[in-house]
Structure formats: structure tokens, C-alpha cells
N, C-alpha and C. Protein backbone atom coordinates (compact mmCIF):
# COMPACT_ATOMS: atom_id res chain seq x y z
N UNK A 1 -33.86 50.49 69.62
CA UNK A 1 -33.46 50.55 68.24
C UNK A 1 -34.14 51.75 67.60
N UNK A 2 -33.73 52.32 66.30
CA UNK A 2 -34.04 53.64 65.75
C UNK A 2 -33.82 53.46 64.59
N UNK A 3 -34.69 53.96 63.95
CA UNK A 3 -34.90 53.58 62.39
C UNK A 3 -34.59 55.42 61.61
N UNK A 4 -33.18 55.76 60.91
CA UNK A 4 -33.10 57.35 60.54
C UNK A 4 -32.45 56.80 58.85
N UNK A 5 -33.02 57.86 58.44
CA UNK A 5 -32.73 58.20 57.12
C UNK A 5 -31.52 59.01 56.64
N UNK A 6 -30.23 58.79 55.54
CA UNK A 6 -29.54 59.80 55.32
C UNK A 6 -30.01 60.80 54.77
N UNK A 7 -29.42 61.88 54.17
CA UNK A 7 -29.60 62.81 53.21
C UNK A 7 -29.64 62.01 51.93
N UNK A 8 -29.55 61.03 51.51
CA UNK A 8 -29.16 60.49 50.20
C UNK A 8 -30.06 59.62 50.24
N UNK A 9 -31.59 59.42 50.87
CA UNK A 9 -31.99 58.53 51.20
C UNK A 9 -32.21 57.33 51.38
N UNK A 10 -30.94 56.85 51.86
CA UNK A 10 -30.48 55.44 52.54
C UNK A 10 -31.15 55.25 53.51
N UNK A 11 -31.57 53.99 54.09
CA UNK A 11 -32.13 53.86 55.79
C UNK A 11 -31.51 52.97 56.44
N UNK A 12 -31.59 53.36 57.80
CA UNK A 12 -30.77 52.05 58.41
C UNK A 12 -31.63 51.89 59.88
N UNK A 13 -31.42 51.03 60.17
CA UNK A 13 -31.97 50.67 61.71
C UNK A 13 -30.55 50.51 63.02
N UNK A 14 -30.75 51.45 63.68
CA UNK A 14 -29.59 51.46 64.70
C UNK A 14 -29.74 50.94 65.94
N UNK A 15 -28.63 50.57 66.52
CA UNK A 15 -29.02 50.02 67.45
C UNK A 15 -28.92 50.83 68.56
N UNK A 16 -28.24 51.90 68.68
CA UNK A 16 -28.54 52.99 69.64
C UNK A 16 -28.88 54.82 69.34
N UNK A 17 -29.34 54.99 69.76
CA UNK A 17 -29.72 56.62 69.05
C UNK A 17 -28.70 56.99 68.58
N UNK A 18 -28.64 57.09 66.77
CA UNK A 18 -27.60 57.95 66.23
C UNK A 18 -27.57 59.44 66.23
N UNK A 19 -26.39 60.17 65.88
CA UNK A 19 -26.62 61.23 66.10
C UNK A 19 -26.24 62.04 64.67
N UNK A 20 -26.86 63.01 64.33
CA UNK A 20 -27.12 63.37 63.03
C UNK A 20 -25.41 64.14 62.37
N UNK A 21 -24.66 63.81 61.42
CA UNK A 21 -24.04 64.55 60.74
C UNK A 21 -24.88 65.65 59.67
N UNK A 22 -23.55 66.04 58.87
CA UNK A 22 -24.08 67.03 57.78
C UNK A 22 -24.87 66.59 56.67
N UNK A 23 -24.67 64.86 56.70
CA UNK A 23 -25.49 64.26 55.72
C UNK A 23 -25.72 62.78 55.65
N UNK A 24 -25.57 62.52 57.02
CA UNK A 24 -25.77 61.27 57.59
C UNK A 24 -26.08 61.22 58.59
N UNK A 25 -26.79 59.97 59.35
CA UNK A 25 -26.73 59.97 60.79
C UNK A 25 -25.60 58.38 61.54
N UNK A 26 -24.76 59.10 62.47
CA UNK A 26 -24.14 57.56 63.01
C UNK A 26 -24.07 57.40 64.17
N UNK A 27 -23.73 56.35 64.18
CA UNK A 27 -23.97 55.55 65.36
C UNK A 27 -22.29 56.19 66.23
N UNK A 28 -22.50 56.39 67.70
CA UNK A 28 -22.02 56.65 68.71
C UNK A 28 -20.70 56.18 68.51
N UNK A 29 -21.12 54.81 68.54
CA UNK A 29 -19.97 53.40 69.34
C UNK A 29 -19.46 53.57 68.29
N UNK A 30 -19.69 53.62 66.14
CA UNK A 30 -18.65 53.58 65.34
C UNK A 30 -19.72 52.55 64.60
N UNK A 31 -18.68 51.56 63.13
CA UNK A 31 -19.39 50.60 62.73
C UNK A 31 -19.30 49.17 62.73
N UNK A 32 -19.30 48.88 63.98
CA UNK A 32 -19.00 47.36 64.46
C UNK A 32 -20.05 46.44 64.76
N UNK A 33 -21.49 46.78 63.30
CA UNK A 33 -22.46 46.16 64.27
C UNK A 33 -23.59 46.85 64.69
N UNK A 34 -23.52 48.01 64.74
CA UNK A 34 -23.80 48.86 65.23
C UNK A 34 -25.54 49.56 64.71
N UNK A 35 -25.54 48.99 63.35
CA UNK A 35 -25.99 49.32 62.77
C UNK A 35 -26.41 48.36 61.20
N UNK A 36 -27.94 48.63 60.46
CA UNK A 36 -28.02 48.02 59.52
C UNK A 36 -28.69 48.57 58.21
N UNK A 37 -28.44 48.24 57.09
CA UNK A 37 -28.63 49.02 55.85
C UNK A 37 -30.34 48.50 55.50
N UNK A 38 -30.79 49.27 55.35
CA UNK A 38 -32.23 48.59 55.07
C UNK A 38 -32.66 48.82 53.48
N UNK A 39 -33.94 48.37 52.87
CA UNK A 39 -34.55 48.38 51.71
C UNK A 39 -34.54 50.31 51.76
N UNK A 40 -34.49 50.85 51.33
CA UNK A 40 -34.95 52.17 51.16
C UNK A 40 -36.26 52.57 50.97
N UNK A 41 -36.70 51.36 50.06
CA UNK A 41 -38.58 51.92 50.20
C UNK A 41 -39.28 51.49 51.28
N UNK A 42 -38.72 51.16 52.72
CA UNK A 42 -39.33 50.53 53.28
C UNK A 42 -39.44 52.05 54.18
N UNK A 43 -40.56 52.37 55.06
CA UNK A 43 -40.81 53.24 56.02
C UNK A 43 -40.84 54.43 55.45
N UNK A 44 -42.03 54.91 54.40
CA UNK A 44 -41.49 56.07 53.69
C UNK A 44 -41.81 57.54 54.67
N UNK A 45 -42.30 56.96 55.92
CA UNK A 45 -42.38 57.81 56.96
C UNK A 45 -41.35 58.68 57.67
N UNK A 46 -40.42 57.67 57.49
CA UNK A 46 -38.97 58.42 57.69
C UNK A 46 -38.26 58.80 56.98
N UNK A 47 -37.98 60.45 57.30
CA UNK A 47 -37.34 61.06 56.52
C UNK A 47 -36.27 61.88 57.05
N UNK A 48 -35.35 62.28 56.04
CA UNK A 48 -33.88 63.11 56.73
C UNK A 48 -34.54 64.32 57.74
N UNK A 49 -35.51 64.60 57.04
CA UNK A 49 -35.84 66.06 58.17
C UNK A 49 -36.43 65.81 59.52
N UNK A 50 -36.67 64.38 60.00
CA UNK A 50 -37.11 63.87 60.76
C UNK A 50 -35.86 63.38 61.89
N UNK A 51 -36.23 63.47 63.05
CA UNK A 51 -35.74 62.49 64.21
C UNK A 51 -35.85 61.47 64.27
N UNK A 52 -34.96 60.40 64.22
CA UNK A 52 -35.01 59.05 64.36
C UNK A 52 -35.77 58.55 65.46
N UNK A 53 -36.84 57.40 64.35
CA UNK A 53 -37.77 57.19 64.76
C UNK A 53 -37.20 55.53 65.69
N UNK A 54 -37.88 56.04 67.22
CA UNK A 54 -37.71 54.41 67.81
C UNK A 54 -38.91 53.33 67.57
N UNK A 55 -38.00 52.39 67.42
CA UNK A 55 -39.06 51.23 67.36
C UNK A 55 -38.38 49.97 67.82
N UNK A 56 -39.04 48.61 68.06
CA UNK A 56 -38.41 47.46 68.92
C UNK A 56 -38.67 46.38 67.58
N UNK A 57 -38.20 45.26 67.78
CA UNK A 57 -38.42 44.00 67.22
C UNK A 57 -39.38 43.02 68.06
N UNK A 58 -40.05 42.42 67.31
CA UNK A 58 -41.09 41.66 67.74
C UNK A 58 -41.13 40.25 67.11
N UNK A 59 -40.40 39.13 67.28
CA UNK A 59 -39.88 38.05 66.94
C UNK A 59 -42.00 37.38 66.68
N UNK A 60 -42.08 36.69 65.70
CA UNK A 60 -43.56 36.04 65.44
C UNK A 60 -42.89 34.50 65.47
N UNK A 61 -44.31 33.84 65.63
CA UNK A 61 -43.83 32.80 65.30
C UNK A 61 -43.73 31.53 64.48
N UNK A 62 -43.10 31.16 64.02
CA UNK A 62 -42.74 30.55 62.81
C UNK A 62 -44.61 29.80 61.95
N UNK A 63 -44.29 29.60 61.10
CA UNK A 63 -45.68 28.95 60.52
C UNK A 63 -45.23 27.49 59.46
């Protein structure tokens, strides 16, 4: 999974390395799923001028 930023600073978490447009980045396969819209203030690490950053999910457990 890969966490990239638009130009408009939207974020999304993908599920396979997107690949960058002129002012977006998308996903390969299209939008079936593919992909998810996130909080925008979340990860202010990532940014449009940046390479999508990988990262995994780590399920905790319940409390």
C-alpha cells in the first residue's frame, strides 16, 4: 500500500503504486477499489513533491 498526495492536497492510500499525473496520482488498475480518500491533515509528511510513500496496515487488537 502507498500513501501520495495530489497537487490540490488531497491524500489517498493506494493499494498499488500509483503513478503520478499532471496533478494527481492514480492508480494503474482504474477506480474500482483501488484506492482511498483520506483526512488531509493526516501525514503532513507527504507531499505532492514527494514519491509515494509505502506503508502496510497493522490490524491491533480490540480493547
Amino acid at each position: 500500500m502507498y500513501l501520495a498526495r495530489d497537487k490540490n492536497n488531497d491524500l489517498y492510500l493506494f493499494n498499488d503504486l500509483p503513478i503520478r499525473g499532471s496533478e494527481c496520482w492514480w492508480a494503474e488498475k482504474g477506480v474500482d477499489g483501488t484506492y482511498l480518500r483520506l483526512n488531509p491533515a493526516l501525514y503532513p509528511e507527504v507531499t505532492w513533491d514527494k514519491e509515494p510513500l509505502p506503508v502496510r496496515l497493522v490490524a491491533g487488537e480490540g480493547e
